[in-house]
N, C-alpha and C. Protein backbone atom coordinates (compact mmCIF):
# COMPACT_ATOMS: atom_id res chain seq x y z
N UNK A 1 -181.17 -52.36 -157.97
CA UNK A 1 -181.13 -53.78 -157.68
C UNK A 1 -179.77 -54.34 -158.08
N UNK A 2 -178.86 -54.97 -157.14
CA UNK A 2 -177.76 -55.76 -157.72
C UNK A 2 -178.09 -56.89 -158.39
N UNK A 3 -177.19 -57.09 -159.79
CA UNK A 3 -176.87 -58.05 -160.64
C UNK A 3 -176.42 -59.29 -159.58
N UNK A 4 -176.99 -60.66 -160.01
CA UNK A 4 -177.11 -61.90 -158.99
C UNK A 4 -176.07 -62.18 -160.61
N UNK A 5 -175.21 -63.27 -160.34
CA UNK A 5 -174.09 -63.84 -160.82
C UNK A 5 -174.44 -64.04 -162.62
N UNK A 6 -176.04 -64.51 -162.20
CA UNK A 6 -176.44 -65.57 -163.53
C UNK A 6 -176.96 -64.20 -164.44
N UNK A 7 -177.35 -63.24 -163.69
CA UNK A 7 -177.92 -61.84 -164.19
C UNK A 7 -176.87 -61.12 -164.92
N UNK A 8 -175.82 -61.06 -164.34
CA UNK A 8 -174.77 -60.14 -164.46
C UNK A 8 -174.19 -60.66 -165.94
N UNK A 9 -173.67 -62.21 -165.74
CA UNK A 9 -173.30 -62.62 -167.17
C UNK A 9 -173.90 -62.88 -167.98
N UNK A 10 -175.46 -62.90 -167.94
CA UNK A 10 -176.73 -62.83 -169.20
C UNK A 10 -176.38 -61.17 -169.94
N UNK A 11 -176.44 -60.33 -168.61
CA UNK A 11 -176.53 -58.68 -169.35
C UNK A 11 -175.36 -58.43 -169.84
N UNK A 12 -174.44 -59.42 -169.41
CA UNK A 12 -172.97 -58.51 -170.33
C UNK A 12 -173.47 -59.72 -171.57
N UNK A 13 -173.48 -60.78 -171.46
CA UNK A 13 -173.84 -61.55 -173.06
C UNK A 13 -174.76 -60.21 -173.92
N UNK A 14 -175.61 -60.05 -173.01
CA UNK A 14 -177.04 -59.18 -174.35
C UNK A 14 -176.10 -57.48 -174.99
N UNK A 15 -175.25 -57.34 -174.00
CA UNK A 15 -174.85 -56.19 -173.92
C UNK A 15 -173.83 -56.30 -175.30
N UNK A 16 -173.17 -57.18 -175.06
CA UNK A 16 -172.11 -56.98 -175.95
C UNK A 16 -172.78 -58.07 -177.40
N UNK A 17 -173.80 -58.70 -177.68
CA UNK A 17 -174.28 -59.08 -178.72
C UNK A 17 -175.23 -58.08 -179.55
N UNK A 18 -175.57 -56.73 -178.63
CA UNK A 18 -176.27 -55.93 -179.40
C UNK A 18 -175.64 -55.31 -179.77
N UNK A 19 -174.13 -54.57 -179.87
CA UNK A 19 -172.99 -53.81 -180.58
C UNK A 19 -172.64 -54.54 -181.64
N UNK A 20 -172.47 -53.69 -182.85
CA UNK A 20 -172.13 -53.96 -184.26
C UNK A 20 -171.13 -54.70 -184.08
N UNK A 21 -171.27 -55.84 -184.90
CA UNK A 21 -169.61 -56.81 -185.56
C UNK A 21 -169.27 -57.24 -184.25
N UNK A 22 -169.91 -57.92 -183.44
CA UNK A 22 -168.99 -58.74 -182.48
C UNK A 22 -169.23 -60.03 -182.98
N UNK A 23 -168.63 -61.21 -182.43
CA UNK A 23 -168.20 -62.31 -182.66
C UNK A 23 -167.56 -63.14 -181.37
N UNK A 24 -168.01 -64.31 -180.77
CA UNK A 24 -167.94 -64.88 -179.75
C UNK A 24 -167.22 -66.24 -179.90
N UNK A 25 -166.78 -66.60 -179.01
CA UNK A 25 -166.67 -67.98 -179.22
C UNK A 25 -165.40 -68.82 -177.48
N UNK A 26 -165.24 -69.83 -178.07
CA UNK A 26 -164.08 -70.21 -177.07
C UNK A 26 -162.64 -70.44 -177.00
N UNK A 27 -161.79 -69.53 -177.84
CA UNK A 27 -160.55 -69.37 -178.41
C UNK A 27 -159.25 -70.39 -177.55
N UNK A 28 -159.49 -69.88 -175.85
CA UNK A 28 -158.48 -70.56 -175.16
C UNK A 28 -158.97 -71.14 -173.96
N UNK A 29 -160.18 -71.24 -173.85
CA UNK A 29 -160.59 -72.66 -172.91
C UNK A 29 -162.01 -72.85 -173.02
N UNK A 30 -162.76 -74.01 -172.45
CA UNK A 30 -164.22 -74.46 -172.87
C UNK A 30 -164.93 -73.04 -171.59
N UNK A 31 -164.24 -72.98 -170.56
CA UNK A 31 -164.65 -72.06 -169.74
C UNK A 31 -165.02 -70.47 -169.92
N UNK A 32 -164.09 -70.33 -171.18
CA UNK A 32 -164.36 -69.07 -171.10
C UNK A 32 -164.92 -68.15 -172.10
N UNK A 33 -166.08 -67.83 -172.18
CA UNK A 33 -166.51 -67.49 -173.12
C UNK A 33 -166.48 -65.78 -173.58
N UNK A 34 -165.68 -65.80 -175.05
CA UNK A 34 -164.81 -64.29 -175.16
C UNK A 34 -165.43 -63.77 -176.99
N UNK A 35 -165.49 -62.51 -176.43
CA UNK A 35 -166.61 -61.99 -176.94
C UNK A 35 -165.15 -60.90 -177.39
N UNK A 36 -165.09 -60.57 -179.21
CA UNK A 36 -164.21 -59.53 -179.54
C UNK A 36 -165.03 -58.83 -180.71
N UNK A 37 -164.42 -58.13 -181.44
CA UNK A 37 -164.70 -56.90 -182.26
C UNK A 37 -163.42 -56.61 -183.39
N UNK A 38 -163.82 -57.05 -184.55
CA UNK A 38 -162.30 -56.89 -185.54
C UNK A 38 -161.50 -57.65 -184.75
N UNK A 39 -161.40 -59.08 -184.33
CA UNK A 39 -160.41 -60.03 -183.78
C UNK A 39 -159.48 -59.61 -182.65
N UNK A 40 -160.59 -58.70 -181.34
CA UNK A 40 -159.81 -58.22 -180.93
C UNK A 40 -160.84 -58.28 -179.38
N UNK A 41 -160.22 -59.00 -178.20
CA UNK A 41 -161.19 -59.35 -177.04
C UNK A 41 -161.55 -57.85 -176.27
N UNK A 42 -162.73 -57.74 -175.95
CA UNK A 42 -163.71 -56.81 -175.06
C UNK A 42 -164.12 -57.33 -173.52
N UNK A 43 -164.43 -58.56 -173.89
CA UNK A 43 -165.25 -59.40 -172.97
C UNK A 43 -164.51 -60.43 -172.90
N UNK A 44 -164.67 -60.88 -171.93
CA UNK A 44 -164.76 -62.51 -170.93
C UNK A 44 -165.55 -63.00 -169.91
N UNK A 45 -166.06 -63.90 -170.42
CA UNK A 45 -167.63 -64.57 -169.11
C UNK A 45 -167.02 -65.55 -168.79
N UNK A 46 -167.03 -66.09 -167.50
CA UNK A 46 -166.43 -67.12 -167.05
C UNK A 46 -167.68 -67.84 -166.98
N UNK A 47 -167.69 -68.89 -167.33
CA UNK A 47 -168.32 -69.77 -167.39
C UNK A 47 -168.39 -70.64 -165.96
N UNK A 48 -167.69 -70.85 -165.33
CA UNK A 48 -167.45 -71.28 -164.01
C UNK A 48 -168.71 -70.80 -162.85
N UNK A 49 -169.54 -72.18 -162.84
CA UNK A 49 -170.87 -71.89 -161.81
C UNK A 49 -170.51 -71.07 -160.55
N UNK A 50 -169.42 -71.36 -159.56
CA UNK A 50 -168.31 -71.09 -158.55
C UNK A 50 -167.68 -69.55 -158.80
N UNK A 51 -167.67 -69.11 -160.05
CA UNK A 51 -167.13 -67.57 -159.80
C UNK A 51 -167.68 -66.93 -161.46
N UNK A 52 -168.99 -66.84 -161.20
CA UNK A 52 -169.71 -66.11 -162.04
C UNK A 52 -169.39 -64.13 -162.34
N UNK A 53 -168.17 -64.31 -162.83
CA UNK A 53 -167.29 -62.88 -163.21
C UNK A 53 -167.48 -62.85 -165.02
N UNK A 54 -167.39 -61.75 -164.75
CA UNK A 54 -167.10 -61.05 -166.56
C UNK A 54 -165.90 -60.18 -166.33
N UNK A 55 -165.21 -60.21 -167.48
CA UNK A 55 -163.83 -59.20 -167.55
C UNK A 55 -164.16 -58.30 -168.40
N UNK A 56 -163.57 -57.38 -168.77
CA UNK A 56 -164.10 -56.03 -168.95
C UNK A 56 -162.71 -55.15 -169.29
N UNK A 57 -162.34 -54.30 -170.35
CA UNK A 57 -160.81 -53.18 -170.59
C UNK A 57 -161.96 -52.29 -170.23
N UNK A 58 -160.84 -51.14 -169.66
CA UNK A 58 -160.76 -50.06 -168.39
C UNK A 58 -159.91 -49.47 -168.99
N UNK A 59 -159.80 -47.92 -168.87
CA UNK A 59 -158.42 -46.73 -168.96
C UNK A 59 -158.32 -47.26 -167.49
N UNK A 60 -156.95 -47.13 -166.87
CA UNK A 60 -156.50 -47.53 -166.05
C UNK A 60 -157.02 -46.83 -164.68
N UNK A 61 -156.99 -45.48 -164.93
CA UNK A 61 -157.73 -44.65 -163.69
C UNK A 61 -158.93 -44.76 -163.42
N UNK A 62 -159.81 -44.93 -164.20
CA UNK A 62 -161.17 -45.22 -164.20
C UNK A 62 -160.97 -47.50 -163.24
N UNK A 63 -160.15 -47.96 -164.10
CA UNK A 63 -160.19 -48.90 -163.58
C UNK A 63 -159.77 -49.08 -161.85
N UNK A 64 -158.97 -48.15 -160.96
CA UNK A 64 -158.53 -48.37 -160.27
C UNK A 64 -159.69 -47.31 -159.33
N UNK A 65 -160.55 -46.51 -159.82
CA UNK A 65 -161.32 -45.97 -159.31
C UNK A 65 -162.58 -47.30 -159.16
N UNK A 66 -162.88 -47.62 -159.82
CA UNK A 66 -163.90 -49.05 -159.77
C UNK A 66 -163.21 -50.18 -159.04
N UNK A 67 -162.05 -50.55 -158.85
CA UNK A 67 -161.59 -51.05 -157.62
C UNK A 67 -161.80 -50.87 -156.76
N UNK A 68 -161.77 -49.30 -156.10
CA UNK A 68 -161.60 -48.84 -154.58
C UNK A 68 -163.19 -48.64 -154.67
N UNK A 69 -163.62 -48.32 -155.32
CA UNK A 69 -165.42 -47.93 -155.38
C UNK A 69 -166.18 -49.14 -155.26
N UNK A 70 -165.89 -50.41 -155.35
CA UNK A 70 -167.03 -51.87 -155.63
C UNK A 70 -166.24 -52.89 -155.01
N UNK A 71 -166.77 -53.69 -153.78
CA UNK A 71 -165.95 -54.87 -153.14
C UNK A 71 -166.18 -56.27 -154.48
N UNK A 72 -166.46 -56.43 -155.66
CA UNK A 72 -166.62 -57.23 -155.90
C UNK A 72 -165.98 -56.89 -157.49
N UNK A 73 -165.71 -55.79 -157.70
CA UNK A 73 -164.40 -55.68 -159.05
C UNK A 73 -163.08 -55.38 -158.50
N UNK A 74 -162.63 -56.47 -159.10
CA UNK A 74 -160.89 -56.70 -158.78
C UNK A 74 -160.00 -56.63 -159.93
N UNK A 75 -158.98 -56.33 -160.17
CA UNK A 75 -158.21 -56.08 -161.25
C UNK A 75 -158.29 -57.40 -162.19
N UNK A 76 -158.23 -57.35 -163.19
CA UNK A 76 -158.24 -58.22 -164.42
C UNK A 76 -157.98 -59.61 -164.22
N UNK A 77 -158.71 -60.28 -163.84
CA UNK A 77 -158.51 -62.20 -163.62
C UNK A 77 -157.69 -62.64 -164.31
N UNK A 78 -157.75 -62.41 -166.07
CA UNK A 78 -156.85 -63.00 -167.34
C UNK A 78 -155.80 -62.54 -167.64
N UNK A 79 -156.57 -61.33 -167.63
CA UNK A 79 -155.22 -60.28 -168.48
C UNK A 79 -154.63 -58.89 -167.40
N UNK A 80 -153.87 -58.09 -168.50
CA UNK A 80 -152.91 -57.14 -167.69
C UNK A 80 -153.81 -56.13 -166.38
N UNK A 81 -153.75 -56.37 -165.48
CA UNK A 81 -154.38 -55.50 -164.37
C UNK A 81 -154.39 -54.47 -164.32
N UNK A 82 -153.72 -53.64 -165.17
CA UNK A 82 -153.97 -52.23 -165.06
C UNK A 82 -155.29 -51.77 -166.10
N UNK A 83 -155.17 -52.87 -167.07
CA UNK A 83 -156.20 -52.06 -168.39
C UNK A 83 -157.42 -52.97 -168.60
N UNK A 84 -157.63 -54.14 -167.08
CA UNK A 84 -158.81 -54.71 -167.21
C UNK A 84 -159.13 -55.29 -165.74
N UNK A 85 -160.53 -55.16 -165.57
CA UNK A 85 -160.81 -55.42 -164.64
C UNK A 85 -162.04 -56.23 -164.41
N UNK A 86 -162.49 -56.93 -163.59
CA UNK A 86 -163.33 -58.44 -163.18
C UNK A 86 -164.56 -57.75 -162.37
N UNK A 87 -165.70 -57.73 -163.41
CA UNK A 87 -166.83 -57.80 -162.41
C UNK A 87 -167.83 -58.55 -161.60
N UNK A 88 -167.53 -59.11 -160.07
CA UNK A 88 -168.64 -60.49 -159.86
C UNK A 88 -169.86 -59.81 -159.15
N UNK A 89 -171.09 -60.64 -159.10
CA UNK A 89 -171.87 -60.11 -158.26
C UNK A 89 -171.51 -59.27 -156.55
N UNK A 90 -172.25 -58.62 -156.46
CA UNK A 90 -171.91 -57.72 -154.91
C UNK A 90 -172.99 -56.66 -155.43
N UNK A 91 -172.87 -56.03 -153.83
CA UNK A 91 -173.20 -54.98 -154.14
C UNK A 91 -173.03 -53.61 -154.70
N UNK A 92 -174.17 -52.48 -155.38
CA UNK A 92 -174.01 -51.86 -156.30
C UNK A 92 -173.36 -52.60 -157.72
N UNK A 93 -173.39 -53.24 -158.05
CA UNK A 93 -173.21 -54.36 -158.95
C UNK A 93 -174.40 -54.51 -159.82
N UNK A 94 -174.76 -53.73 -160.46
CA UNK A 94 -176.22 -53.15 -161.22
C UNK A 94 -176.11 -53.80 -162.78
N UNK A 95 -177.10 -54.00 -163.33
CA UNK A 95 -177.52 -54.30 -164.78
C UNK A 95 -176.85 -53.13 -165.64
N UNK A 96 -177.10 -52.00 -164.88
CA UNK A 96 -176.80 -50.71 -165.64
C UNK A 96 -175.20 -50.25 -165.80
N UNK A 97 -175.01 -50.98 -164.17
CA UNK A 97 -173.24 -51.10 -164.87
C UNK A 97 -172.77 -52.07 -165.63
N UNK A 98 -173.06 -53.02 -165.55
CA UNK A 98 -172.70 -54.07 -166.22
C UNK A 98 -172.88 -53.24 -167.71
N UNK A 99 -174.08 -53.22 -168.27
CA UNK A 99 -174.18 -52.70 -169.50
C UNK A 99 -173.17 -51.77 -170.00
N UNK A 100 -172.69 -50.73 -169.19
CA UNK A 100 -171.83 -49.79 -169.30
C UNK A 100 -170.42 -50.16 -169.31
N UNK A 101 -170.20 -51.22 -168.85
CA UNK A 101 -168.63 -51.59 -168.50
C UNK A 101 -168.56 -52.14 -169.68
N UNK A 102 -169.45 -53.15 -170.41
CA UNK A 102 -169.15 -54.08 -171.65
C UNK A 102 -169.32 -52.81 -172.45
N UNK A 103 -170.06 -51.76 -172.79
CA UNK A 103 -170.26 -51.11 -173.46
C UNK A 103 -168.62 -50.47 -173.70
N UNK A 104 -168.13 -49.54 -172.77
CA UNK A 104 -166.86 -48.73 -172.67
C UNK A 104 -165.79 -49.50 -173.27
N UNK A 105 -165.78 -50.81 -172.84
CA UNK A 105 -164.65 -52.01 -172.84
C UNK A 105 -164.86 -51.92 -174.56
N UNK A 106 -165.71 -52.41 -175.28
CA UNK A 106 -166.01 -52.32 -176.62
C UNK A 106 -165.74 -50.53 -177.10
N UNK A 107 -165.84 -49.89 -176.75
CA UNK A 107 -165.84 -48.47 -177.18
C UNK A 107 -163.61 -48.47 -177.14
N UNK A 108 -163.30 -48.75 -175.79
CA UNK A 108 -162.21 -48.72 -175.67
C UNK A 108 -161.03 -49.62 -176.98
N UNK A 109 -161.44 -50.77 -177.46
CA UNK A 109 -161.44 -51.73 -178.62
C UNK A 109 -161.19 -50.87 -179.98
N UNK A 110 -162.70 -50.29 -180.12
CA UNK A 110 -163.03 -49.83 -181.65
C UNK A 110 -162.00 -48.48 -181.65
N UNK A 111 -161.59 -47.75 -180.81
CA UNK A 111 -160.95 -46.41 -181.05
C UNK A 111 -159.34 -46.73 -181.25
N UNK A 112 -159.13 -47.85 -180.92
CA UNK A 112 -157.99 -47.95 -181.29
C UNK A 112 -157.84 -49.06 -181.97
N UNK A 113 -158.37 -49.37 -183.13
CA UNK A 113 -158.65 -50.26 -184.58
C UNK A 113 -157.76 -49.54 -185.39
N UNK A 114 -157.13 -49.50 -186.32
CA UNK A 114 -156.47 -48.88 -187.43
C UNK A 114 -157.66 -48.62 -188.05
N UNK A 115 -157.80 -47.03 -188.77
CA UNK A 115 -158.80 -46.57 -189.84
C UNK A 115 -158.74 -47.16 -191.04
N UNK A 116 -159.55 -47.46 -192.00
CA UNK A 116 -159.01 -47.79 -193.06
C UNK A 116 -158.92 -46.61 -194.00
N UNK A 117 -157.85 -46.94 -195.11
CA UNK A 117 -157.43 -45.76 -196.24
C UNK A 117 -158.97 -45.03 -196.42
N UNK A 118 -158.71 -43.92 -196.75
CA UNK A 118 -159.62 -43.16 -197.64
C UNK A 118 -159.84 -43.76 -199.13
């Protein structure tokens, strides 16, 4: 079943509030609601009734493979286009990706955190 607009940005909200230590809020506009990890963004929900998208970090190949693979993810709305990319409703546009894209995007975040000392 494809993710409908209001679906898509509920499951990336649940998605990325059930991963350890995130923290939400509206840093640089009332629109956009950005979701990070150790002070560091994963997510973006656009708030905008008119273009119900979530943003999402991508390794770049994987991101440009989900370009050519989905008419409705386009390279990164906010940020740098190679290492993020915009998911709106369409088809194949699933709950299950959604979950997976916020998931990776957060996985992509935490691996490159500085460790702390031993």
């Amino acid at each position: 079943m494809t993710a409908a607009g209001d679906r898509l940005q509920g499951t990336a909200r649940q998605a990325a509030l059930a991963l350890p230590d995130v923290s939400h809020g509206y840093p640089f506009t009332p629109g956009l609601d950005v979701y990070k990890v150790a002070g560091k963004v994963f997510l973006i929900v656009t708030d905008d009734p008119d273009e119900q998208i979530i943003t999402v970090k991508c390794e770049p190949e994987h991101a440009r493979a989900q370009v050519r693979g989905y008419a409705s993810i386009t390279p990164g709305r906010y940020l740098d286009k190679r290492h993020w990319i915009s998911l709106g409703p369409g088809p194949g546009i699933t709950e299950r990706l959604v979950t997976d894209a916020v998931e990776d995007s957060y996985d992509l975040v935490i691996v490159r955190l500085p460790r702390p000392a031993p």
